[in-house]
PDB file of N, CA and C in Angstrom:
ATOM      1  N   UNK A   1       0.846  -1.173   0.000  1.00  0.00           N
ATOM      2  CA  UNK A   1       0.000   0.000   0.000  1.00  0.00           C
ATOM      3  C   UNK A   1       0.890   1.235   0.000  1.00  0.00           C
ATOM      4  N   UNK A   2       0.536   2.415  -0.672  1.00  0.00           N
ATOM      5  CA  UNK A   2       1.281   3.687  -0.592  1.00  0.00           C
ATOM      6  C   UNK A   2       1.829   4.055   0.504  1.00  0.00           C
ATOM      7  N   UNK A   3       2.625   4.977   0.625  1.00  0.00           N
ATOM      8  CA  UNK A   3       2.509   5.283   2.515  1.00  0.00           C
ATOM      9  C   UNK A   3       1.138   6.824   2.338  1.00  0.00           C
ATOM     10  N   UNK A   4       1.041   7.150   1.654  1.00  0.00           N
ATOM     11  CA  UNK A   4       0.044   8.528   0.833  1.00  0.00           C
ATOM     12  C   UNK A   4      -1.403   7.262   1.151  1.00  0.00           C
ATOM     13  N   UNK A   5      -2.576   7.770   1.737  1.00  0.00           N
ATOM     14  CA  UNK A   5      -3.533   7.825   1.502  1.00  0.00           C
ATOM     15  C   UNK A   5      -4.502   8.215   0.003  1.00  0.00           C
ATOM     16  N   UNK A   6      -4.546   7.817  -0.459  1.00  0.00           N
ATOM     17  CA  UNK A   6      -4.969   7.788  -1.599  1.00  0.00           C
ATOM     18  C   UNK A   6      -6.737   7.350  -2.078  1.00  0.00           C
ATOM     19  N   UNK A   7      -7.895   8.711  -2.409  1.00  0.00           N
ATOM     20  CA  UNK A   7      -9.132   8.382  -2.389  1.00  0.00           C
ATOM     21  C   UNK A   7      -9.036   7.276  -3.189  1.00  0.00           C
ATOM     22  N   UNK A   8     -10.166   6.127  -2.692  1.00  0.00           N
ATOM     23  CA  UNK A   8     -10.326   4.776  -3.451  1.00  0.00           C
ATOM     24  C   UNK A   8     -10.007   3.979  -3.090  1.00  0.00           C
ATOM     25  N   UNK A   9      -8.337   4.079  -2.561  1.00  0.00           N
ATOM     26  CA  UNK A   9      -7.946   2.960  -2.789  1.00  0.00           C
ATOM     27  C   UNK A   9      -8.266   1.722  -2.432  1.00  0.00           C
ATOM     28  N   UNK A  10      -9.019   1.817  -1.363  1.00  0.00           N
ATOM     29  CA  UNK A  10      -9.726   0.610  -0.903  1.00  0.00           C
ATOM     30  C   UNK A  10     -10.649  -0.095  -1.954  1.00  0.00           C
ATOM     31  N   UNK A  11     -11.042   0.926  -3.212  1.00  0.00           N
ATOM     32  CA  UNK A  11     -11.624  -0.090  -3.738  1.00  0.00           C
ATOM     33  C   UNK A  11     -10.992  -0.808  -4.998  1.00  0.00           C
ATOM     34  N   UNK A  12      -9.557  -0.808  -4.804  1.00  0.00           N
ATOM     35  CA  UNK A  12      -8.792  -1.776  -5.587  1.00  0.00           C
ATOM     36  C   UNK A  12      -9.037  -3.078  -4.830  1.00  0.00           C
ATOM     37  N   UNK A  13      -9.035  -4.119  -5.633  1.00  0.00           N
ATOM     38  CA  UNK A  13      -8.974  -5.169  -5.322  1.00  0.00           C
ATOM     39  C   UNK A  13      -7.524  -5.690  -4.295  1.00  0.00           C
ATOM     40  N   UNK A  14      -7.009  -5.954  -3.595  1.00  0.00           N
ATOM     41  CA  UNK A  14      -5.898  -6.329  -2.781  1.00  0.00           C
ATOM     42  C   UNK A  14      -4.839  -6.750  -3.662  1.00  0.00           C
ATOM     43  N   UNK A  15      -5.304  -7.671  -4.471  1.00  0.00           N
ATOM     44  CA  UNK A  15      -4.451  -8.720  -5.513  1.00  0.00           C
ATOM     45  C   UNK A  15      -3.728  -7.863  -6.406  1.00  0.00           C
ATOM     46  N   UNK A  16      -4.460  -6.757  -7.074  1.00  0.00           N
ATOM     47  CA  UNK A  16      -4.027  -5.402  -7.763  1.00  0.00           C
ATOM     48  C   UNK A  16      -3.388  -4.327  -7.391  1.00  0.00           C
ATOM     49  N   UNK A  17      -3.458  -3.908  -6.034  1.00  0.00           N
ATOM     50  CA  UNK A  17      -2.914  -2.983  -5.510  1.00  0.00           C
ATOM     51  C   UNK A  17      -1.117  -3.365  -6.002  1.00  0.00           C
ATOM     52  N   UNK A  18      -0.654  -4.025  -5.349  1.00  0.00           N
ATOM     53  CA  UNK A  18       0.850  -3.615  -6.079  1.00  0.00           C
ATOM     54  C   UNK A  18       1.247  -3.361  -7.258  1.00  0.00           C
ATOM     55  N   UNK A  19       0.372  -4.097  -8.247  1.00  0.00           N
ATOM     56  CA  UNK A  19       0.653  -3.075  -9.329  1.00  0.00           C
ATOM     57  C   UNK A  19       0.169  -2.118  -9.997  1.00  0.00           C
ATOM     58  N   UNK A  20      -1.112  -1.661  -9.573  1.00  0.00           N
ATOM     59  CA  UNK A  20      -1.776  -0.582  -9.523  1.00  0.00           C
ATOM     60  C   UNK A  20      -0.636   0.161  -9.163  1.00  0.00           C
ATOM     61  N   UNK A  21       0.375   0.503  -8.048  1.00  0.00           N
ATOM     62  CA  UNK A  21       0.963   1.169  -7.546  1.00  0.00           C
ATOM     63  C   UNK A  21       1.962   1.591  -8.441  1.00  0.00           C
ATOM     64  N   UNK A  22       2.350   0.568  -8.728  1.00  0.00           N
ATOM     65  CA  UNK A  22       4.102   0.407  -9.550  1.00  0.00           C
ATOM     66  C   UNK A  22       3.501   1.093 -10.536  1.00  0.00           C
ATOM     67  N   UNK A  23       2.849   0.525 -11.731  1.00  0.00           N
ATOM     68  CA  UNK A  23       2.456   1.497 -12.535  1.00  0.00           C
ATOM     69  C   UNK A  23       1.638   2.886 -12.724  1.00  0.00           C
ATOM     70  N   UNK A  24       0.636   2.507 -12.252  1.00  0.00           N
ATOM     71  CA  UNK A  24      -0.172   4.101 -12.056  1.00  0.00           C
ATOM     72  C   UNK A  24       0.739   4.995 -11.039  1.00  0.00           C
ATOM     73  N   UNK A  25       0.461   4.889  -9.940  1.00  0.00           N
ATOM     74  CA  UNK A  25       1.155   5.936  -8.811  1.00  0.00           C
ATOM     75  C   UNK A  25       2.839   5.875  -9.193  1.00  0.00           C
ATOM     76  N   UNK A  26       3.655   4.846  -9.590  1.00  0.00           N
ATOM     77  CA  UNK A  26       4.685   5.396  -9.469  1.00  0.00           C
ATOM     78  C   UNK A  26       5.600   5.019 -10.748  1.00  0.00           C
ATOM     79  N   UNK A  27       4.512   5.390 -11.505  1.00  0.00           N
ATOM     80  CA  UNK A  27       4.952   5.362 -13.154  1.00  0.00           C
ATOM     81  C   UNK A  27       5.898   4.849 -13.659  1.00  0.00           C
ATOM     82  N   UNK A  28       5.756   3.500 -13.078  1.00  0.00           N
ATOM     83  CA  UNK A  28       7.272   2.622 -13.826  1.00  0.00           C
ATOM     84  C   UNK A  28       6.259   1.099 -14.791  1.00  0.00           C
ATOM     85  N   UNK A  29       7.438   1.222 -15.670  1.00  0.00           N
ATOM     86  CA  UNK A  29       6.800  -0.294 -16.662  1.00  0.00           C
ATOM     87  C   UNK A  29       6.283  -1.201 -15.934  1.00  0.00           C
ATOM     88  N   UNK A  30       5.909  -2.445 -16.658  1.00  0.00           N
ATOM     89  CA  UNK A  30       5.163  -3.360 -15.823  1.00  0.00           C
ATOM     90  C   UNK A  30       6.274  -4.120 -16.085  1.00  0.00           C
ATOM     91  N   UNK A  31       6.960  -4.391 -17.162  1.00  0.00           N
ATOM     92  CA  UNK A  31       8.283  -4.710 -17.017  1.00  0.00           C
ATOM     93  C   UNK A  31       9.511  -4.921 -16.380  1.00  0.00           C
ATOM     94  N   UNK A  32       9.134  -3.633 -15.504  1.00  0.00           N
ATOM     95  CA  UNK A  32      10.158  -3.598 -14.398  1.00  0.00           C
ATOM     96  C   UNK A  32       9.550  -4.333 -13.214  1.00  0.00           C
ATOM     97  N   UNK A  33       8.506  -4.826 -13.056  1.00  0.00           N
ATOM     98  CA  UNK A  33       7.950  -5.218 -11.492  1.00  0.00           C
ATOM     99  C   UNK A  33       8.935  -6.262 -11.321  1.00  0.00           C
ATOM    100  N   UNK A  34       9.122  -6.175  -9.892  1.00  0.00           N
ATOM    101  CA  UNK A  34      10.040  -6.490  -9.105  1.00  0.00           C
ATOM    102  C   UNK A  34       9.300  -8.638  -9.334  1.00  0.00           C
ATOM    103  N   UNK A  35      10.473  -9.904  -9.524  1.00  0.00           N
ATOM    104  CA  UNK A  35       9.708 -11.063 -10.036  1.00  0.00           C
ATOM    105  C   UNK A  35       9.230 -11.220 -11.319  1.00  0.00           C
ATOM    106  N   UNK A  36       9.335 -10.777 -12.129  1.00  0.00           N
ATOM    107  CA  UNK A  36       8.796 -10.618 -13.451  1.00  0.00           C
ATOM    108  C   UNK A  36       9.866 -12.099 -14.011  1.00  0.00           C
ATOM    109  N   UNK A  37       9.365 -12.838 -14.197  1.00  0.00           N
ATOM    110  CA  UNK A  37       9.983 -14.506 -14.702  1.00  0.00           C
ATOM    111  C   UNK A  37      10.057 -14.581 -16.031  1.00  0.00           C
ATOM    112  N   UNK A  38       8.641 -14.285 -16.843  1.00  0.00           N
ATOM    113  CA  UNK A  38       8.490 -14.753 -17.887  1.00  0.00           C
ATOM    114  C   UNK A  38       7.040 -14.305 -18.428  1.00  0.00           C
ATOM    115  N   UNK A  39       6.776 -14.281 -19.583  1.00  0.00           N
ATOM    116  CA  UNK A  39       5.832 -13.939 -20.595  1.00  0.00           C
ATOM    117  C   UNK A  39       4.243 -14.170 -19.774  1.00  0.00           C
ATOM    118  N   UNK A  40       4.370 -15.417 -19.085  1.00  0.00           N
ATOM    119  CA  UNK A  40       2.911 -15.582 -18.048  1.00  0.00           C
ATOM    120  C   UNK A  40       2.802 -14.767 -17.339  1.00  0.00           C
ATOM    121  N   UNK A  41       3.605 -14.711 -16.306  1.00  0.00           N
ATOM    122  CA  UNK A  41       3.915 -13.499 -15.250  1.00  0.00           C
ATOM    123  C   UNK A  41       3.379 -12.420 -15.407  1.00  0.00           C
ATOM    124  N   UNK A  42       4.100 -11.778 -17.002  1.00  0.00           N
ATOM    125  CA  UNK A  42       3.888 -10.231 -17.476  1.00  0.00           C
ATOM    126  C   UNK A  42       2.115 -10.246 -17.573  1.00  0.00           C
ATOM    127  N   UNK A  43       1.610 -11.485 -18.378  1.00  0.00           N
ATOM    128  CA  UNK A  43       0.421 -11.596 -18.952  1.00  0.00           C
ATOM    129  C   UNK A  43      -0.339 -11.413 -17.473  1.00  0.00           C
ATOM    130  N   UNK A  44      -0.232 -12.192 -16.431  1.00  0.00           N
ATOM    131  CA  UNK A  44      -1.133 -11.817 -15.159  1.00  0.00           C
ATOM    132  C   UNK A  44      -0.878 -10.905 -14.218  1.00  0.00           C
ATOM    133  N   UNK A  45       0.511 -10.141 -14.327  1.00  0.00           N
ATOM    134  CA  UNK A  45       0.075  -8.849 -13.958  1.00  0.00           C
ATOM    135  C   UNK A  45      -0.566  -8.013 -14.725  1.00  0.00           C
ATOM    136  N   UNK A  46      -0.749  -8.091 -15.753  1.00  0.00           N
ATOM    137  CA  UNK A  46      -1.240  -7.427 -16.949  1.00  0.00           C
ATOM    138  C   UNK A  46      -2.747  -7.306 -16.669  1.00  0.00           C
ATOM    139  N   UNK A  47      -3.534  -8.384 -16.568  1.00  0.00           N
ATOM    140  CA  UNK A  47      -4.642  -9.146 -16.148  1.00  0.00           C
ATOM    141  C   UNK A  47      -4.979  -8.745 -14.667  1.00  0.00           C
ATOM    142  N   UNK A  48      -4.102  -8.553 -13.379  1.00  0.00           N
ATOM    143  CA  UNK A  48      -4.339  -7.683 -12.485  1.00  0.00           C
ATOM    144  C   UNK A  48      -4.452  -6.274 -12.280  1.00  0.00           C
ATOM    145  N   UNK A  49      -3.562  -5.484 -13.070  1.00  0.00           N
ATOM    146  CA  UNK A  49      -3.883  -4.401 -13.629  1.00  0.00           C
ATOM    147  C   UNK A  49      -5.470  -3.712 -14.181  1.00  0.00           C
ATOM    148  N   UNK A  50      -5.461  -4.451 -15.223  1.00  0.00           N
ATOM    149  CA  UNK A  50      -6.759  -4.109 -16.024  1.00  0.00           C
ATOM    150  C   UNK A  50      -7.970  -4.341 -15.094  1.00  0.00           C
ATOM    151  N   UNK A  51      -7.857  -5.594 -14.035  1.00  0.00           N
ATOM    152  CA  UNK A  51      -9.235  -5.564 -13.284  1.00  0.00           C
ATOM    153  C   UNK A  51      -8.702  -4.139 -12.235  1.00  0.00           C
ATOM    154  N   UNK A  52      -7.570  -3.992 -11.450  1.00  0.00           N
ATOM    155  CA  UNK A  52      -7.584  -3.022 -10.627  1.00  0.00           C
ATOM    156  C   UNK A  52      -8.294  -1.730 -11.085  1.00  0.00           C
ATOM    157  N   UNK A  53      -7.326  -1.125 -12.135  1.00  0.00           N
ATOM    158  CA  UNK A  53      -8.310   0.066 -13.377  1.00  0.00           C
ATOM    159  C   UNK A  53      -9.790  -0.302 -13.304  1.00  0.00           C
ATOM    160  N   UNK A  54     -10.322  -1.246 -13.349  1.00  0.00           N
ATOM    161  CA  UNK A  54     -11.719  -1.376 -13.578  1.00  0.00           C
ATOM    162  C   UNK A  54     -12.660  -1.346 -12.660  1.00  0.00           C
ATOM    163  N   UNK A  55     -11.980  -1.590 -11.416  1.00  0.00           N
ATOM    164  CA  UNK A  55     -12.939  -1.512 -10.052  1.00  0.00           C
ATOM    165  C   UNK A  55     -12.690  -0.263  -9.962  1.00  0.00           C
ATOM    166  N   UNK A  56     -11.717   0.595  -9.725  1.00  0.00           N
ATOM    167  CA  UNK A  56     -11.792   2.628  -9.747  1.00  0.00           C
ATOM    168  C   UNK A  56     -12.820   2.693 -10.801  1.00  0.00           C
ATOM    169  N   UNK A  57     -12.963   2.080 -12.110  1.00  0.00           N
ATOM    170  CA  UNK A  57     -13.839   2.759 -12.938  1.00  0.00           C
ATOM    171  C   UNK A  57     -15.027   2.795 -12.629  1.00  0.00           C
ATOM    172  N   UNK A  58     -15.453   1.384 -12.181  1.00  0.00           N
ATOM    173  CA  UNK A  58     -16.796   1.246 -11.417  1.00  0.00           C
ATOM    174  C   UNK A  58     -17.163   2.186 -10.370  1.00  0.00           C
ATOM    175  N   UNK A  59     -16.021   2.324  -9.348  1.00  0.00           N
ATOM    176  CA  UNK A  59     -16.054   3.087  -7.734  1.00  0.00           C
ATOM    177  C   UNK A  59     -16.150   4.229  -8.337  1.00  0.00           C
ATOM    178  N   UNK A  60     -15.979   5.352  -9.914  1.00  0.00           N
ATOM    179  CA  UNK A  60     -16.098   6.330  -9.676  1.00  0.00           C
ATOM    180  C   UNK A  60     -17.407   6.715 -10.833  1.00  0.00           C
ATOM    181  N   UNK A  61     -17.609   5.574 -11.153  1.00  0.00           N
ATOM    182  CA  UNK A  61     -19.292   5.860 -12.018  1.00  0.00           C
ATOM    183  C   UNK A  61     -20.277   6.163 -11.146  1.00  0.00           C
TER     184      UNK A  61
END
């Protein structure tokens, strides 16, 4: 979690929050996440991402 309070964030999913973070809040590739193994890996953080983005989208409709 940020050490910044951040509106929402609770309504990221848990599973998403770290890379919600890495990329959105602290604007680094997904590439770079810290464990990144291989092509699956990239694909399900990728896949955690897109649902994290999507629950803010919901929480702010």
């Amino acid at each position: 979690m940020p050490k910044r309070r951040f509106w929402k964030w609770e309504e990221i999913p848990s599973f998403a929050q770290p890379v919600v973070k890495h990329v959105v809040l602290d604007d680094q590739s997904l590439r770079s996440m810290p464990g990144r193994l291989n092509g699956r890996h990239e694909a399900r953080q990728l896949d955690r991402l897109q649902r994290g983005l999507d629950a803010l989208r919901e929480a702010w409709s």
